[in-house]
Each structure stands twice: as C-alpha cells, then as structure tokens.
PDB file of N, CA and C in Angstrom:
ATOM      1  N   UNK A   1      20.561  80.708 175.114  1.00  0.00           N
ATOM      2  CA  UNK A   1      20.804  80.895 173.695  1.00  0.00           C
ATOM      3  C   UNK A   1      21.628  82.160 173.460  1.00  0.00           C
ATOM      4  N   UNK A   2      21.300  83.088 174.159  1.00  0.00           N
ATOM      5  CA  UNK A   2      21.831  84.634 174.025  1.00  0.00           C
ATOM      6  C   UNK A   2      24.063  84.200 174.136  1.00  0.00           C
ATOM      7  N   UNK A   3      24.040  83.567 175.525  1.00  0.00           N
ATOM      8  CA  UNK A   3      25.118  83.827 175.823  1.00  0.00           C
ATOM      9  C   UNK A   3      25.704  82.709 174.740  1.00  0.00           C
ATOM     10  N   UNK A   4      25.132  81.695 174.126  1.00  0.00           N
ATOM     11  CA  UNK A   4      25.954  80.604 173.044  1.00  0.00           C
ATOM     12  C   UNK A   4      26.490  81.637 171.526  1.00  0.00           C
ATOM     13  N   UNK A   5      25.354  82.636 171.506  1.00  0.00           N
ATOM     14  CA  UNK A   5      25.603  83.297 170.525  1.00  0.00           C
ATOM     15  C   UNK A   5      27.072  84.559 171.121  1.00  0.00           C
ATOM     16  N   UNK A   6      26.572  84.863 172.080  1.00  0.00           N
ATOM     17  CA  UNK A   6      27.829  86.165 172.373  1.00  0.00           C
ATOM     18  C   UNK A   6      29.276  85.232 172.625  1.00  0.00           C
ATOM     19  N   UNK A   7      29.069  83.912 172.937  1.00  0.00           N
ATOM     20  CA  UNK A   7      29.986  83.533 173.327  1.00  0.00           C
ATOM     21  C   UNK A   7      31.014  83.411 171.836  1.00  0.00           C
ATOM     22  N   UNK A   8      30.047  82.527 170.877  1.00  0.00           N
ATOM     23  CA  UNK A   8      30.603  82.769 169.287  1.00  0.00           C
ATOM     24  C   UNK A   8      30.915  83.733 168.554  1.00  0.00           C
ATOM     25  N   UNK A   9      30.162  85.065 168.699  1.00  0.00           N
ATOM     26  CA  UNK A   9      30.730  86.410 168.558  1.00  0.00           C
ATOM     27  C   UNK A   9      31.856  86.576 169.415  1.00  0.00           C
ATOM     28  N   UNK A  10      32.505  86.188 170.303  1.00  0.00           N
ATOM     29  CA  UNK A  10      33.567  86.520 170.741  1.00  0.00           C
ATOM     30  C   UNK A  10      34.698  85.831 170.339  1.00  0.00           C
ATOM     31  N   UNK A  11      34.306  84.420 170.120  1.00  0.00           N
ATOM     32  CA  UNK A  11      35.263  83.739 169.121  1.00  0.00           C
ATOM     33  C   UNK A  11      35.437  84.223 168.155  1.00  0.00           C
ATOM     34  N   UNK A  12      34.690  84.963 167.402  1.00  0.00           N
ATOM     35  CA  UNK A  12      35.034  85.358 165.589  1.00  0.00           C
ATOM     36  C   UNK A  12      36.035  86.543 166.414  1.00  0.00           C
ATOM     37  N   UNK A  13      35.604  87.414 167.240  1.00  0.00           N
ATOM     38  CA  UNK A  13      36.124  88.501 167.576  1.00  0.00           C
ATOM     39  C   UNK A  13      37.660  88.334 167.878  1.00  0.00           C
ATOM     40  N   UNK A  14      38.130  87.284 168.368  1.00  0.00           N
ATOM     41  CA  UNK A  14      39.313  86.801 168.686  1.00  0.00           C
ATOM     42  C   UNK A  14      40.214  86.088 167.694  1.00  0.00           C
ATOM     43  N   UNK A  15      38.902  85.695 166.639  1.00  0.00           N
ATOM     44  CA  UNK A  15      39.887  85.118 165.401  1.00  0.00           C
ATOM     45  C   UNK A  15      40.880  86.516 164.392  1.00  0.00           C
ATOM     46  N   UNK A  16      39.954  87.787 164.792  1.00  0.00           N
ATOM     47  CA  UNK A  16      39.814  88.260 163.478  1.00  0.00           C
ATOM     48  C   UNK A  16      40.866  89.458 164.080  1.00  0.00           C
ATOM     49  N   UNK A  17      41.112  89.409 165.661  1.00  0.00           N
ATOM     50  CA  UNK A  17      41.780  90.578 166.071  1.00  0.00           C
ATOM     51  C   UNK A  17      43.096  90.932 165.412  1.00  0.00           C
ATOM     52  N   UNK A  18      43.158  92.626 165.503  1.00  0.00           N
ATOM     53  CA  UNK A  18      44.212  93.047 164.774  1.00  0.00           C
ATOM     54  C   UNK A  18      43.762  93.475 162.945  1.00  0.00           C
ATOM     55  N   UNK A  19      42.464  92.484 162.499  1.00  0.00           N
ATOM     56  CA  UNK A  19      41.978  93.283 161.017  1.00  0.00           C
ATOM     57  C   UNK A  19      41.454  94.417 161.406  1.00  0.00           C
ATOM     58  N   UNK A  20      42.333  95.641 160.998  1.00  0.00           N
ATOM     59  CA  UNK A  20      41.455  96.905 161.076  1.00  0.00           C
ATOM     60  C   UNK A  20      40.427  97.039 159.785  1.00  0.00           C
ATOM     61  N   UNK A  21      40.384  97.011 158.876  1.00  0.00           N
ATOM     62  CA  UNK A  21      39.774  97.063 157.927  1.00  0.00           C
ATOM     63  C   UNK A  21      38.453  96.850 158.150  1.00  0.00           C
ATOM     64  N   UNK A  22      37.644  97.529 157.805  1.00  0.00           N
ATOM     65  CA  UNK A  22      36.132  97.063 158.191  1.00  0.00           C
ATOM     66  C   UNK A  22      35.707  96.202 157.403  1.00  0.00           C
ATOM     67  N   UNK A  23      35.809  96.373 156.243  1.00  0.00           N
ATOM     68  CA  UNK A  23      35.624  94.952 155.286  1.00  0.00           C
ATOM     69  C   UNK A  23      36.389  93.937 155.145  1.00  0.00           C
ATOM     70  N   UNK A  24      37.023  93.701 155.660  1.00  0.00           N
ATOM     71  CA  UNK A  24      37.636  92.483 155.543  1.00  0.00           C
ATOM     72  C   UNK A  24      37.309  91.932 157.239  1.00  0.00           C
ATOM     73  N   UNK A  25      37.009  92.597 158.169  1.00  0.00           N
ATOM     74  CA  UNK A  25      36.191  92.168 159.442  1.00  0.00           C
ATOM     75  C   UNK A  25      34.751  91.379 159.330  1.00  0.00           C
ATOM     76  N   UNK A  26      34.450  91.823 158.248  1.00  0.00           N
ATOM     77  CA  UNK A  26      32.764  91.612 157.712  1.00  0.00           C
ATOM     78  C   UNK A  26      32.991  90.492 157.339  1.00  0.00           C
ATOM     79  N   UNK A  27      33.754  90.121 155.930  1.00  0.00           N
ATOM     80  CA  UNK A  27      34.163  89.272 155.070  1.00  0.00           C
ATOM     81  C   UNK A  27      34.435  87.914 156.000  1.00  0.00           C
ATOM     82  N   UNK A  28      35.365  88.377 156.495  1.00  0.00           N
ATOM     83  CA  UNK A  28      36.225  87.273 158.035  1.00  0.00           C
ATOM     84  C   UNK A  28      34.482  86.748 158.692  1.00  0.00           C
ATOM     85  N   UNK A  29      34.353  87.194 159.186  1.00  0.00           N
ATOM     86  CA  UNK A  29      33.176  87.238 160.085  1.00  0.00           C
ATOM     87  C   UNK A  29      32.048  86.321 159.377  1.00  0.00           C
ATOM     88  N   UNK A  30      31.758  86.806 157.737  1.00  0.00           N
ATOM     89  CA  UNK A  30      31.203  85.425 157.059  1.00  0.00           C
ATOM     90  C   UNK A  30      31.626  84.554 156.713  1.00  0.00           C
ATOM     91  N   UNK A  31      32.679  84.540 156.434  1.00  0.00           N
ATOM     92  CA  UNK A  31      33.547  83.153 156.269  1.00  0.00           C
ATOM     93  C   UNK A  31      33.848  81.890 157.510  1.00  0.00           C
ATOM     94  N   UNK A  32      33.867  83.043 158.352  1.00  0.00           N
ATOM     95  CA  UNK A  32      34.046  82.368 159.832  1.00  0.00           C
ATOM     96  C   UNK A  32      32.581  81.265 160.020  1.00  0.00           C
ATOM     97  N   UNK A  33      31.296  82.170 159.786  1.00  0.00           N
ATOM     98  CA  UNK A  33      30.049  81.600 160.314  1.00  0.00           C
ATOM     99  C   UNK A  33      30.077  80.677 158.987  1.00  0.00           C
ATOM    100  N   UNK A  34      30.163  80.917 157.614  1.00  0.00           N
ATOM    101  CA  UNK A  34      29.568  79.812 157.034  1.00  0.00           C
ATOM    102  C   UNK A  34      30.764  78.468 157.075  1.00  0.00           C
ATOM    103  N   UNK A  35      31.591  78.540 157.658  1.00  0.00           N
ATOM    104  CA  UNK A  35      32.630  77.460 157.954  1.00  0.00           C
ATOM    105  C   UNK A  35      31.567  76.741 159.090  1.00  0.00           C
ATOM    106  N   UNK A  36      31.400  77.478 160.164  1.00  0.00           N
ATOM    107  CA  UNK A  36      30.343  76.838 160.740  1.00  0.00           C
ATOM    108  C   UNK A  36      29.175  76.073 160.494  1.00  0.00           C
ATOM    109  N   UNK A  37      28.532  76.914 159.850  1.00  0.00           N
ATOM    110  CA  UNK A  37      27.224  76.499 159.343  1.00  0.00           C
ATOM    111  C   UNK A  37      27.627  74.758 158.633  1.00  0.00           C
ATOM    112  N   UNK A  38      28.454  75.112 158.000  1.00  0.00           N
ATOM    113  CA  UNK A  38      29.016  73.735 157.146  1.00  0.00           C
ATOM    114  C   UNK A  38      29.609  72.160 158.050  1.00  0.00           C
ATOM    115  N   UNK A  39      30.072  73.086 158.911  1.00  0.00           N
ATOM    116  CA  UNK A  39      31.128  72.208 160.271  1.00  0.00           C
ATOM    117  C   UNK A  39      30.092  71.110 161.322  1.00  0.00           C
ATOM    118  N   UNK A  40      29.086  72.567 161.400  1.00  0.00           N
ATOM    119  CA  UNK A  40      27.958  72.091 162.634  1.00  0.00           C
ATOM    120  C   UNK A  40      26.774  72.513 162.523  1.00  0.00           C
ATOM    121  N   UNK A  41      26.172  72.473 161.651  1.00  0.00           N
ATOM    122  CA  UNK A  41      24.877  72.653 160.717  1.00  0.00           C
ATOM    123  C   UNK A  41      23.681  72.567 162.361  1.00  0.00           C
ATOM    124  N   UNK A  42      23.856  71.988 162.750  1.00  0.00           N
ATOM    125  CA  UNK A  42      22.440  71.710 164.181  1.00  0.00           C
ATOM    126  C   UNK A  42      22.773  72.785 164.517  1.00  0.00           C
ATOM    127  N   UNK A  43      24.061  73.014 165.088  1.00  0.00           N
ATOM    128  CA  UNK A  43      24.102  74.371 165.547  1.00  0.00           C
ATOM    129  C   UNK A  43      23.987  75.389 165.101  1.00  0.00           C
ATOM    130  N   UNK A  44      24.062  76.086 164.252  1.00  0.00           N
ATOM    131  CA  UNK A  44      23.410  77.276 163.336  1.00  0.00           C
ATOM    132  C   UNK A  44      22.200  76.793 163.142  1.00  0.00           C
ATOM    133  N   UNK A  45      21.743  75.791 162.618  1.00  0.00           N
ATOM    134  CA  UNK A  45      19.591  75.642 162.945  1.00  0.00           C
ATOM    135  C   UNK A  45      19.291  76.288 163.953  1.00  0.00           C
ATOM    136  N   UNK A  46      19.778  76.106 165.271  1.00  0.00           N
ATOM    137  CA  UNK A  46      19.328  76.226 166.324  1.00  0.00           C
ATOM    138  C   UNK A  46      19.740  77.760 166.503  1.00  0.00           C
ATOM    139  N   UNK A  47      20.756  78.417 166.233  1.00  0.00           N
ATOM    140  CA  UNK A  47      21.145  79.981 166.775  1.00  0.00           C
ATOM    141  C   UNK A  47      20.462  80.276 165.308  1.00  0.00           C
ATOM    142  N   UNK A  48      19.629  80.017 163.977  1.00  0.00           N
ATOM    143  CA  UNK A  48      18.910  80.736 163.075  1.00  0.00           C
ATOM    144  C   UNK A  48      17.428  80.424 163.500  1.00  0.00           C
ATOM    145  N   UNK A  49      17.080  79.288 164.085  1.00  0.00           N
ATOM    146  CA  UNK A  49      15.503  79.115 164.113  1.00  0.00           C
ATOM    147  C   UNK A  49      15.265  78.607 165.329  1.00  0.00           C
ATOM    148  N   UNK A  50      15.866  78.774 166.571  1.00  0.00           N
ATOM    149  CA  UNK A  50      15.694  78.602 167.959  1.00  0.00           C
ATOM    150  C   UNK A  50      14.417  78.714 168.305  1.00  0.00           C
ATOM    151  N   UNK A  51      14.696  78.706 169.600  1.00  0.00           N
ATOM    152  CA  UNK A  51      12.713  79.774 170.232  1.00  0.00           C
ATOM    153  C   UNK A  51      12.752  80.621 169.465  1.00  0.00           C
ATOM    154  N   UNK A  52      13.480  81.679 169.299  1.00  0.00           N
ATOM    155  CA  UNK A  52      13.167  82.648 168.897  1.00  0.00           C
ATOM    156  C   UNK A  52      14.161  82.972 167.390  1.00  0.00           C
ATOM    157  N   UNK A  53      12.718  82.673 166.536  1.00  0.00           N
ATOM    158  CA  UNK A  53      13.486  82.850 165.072  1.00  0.00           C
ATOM    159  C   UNK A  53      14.362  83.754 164.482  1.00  0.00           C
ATOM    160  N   UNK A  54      15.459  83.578 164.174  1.00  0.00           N
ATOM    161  CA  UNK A  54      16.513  84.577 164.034  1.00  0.00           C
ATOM    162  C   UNK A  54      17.211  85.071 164.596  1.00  0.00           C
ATOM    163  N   UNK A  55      17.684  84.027 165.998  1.00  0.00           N
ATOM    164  CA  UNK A  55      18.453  84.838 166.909  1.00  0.00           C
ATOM    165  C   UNK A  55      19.524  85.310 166.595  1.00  0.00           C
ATOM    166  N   UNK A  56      20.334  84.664 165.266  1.00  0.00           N
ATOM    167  CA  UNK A  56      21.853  84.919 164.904  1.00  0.00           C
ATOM    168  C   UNK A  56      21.698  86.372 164.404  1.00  0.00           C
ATOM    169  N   UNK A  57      20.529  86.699 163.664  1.00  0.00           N
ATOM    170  CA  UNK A  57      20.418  88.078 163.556  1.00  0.00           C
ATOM    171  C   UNK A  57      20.092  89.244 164.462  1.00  0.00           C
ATOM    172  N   UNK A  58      19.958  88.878 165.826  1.00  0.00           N
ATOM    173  CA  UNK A  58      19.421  89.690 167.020  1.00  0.00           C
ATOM    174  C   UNK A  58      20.336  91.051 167.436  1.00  0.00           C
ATOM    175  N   UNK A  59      20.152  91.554 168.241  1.00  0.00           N
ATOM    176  CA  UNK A  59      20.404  92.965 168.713  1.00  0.00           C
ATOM    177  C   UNK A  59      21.429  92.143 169.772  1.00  0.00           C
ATOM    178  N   UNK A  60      22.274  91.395 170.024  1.00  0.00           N
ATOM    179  CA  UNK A  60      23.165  91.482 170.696  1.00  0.00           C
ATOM    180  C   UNK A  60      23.992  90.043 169.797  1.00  0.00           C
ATOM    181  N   UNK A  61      25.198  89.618 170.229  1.00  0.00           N
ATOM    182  CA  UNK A  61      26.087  88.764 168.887  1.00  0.00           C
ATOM    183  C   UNK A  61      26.800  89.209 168.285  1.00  0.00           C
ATOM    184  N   UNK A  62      26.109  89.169 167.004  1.00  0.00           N
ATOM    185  CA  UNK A  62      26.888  89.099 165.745  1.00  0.00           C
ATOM    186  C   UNK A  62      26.243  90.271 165.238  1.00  0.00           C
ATOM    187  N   UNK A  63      25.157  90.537 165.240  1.00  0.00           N
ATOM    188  CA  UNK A  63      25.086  91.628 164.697  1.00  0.00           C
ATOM    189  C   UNK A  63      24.971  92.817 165.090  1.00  0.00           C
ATOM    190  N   UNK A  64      25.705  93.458 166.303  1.00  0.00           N
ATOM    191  CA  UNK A  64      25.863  94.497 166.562  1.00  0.00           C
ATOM    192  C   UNK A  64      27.132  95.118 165.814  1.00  0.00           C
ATOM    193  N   UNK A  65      27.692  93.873 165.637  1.00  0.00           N
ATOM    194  CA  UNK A  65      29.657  93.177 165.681  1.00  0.00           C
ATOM    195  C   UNK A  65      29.212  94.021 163.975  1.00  0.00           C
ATOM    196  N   UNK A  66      28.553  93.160 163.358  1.00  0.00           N
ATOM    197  CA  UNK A  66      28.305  93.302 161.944  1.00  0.00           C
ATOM    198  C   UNK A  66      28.050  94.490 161.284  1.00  0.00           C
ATOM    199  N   UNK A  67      27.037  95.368 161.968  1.00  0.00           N
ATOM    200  CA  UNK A  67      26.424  96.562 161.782  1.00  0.00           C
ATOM    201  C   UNK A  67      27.518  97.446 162.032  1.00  0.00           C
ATOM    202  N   UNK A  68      28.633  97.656 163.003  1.00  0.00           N
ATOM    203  CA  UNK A  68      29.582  98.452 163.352  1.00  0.00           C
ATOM    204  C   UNK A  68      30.700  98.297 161.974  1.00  0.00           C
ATOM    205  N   UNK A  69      30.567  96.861 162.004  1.00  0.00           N
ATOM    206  CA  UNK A  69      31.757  96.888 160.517  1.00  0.00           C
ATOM    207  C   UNK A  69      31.288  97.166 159.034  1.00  0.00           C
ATOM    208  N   UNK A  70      29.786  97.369 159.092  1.00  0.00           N
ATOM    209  CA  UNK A  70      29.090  98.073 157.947  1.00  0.00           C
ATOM    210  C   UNK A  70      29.084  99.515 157.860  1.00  0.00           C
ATOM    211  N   UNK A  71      28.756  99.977 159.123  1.00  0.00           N
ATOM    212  CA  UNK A  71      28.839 101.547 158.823  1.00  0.00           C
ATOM    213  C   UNK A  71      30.388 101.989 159.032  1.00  0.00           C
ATOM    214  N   UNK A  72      31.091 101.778 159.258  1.00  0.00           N
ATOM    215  CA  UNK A  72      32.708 101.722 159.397  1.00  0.00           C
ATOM    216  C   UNK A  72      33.222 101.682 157.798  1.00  0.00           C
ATOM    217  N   UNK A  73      32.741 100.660 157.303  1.00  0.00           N
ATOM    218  CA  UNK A  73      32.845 100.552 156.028  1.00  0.00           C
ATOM    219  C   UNK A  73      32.672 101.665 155.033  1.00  0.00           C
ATOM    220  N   UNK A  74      31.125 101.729 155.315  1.00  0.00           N
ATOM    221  CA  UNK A  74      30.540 103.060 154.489  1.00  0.00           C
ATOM    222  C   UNK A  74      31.693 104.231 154.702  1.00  0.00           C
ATOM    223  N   UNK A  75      31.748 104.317 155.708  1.00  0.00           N
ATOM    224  CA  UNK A  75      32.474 105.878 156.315  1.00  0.00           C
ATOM    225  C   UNK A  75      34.045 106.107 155.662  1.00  0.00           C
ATOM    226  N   UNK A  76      34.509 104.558 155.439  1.00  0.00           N
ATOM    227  CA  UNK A  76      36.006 104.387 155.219  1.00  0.00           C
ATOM    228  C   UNK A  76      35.691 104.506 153.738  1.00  0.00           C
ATOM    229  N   UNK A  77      34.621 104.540 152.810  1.00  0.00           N
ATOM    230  CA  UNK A  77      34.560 104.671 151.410  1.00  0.00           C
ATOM    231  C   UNK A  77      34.904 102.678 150.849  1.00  0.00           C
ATOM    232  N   UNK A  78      34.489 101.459 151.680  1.00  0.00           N
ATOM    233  CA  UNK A  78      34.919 100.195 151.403  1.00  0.00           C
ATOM    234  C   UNK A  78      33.949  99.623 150.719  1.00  0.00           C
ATOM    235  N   UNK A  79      32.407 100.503 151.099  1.00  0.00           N
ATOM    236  CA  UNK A  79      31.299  99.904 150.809  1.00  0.00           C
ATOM    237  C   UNK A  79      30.167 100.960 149.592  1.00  0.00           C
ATOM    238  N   UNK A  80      29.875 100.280 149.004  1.00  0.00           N
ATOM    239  CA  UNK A  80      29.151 101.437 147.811  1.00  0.00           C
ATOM    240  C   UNK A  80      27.521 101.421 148.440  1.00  0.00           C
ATOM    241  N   UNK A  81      26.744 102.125 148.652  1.00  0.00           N
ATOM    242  CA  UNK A  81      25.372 102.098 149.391  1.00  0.00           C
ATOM    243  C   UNK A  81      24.347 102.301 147.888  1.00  0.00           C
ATOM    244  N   UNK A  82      23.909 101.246 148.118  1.00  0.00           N
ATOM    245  CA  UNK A  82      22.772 100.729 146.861  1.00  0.00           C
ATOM    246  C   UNK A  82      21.379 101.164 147.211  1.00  0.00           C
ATOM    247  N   UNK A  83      20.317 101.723 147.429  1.00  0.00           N
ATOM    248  CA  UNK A  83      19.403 101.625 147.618  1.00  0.00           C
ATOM    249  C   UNK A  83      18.068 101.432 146.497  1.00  0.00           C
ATOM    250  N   UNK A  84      17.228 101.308 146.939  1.00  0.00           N
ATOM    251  CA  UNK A  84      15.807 100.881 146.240  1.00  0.00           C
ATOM    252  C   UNK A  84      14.932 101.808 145.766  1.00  0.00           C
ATOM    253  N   UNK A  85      14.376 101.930 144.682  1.00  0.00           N
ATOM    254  CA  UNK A  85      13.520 103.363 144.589  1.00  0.00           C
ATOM    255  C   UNK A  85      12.073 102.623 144.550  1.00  0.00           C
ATOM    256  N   UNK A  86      11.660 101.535 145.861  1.00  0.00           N
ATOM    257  CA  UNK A  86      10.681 101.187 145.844  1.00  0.00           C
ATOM    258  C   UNK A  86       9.531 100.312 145.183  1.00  0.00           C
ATOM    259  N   UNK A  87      10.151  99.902 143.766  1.00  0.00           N
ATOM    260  CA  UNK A  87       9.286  99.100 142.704  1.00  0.00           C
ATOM    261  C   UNK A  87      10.881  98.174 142.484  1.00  0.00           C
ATOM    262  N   UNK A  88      11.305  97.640 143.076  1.00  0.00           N
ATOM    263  CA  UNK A  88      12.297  96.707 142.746  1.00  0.00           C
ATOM    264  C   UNK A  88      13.841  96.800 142.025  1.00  0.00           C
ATOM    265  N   UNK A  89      13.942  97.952 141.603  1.00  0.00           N
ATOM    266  CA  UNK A  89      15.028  98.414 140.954  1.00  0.00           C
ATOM    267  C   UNK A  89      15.902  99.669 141.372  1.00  0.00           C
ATOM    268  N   UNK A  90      17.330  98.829 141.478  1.00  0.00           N
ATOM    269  CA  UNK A  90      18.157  99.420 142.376  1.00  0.00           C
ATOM    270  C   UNK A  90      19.034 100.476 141.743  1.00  0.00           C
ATOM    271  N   UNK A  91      19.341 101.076 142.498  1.00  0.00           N
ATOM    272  CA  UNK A  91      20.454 102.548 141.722  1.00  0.00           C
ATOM    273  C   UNK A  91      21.207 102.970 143.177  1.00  0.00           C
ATOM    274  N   UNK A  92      22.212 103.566 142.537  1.00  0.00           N
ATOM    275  CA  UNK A  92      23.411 103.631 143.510  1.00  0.00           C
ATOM    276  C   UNK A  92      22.728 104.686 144.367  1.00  0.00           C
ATOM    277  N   UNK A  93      23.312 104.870 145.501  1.00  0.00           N
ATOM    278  CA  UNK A  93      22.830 105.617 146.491  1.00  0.00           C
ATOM    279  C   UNK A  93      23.661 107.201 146.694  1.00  0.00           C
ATOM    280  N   UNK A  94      22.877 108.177 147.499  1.00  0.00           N
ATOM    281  CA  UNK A  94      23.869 109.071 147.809  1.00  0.00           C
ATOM    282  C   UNK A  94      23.470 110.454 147.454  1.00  0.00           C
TER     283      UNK A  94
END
C-alpha cells in the first residue's frame, strides 16, 4: 500500500514539476487527487480506508509532499493562518 501511494505522489510530483509556487503546488496536487478520486473511486477507498485507515493522509506520500507546500506557503505570505480560540470560533492568527 505504502509504495502504491509514494508511487502516486510521484506522479503528482512529475505532473506539477517546474510550479514553484507553493500554492498553486497544493492546489495542483488537489485537483490532481480529486480527478482521481472521480476517475477511480476503488482506488482512493482503498489508499483512504485500506488496512490502515487513512493511509492517503500518512507520514510518507502525499502528505509530507503537502505539509512542505503548506509551510512554504505560510513563509512565502500565500497562506493566511486561521486558528481556533478553542470554543469553535475562528480569528486570524499571528
């Protein structure tokens, strides 16, 4: 399962080469998977609720890929950081 997922992270990685932009890597990157999801639906069941539930979200894939183009983001000023003050209601961060 690990390597079906790195193997698809390397496909997005190859679609998307050359976007420096961190957000528009992100963006690419969901557009890419929910084309999937839509294309080959068994297959995303299976890399979201495999043996092990949530592998598409795991520590190796997509979301290492993902997390790098989030804080990249932040850093480049692409992304506004929202956080929670704990009872459900959000206010800008910072």
């Amino acid at each position: 399962m690990a390597d079906v997922l790195e193997e698809y992270a390397q496909a997005v990685d190859e679609r998307l080469h050359g976007v420096v932009d961190p957000a528009e890597r992100l963006a690419g990157g969901v557009r890419l998977s929910a084309r999937m999801a839509e294309s080959y639906p068994e297959i995303m069941r299976i890399l979201c609720h495999g043996r092990r539930l949530g592998r598409i979200c795991a520590g190796d894939g997509l979301a290492p890929r993902a997390k790098r183009d989030v804080e990249e983001g932040m850093a480049a000023g692409r992304f506004t950081v929202v956080e929670s003050d704990g009872r459900g209601r959000w206010g800008r961060g910072g």
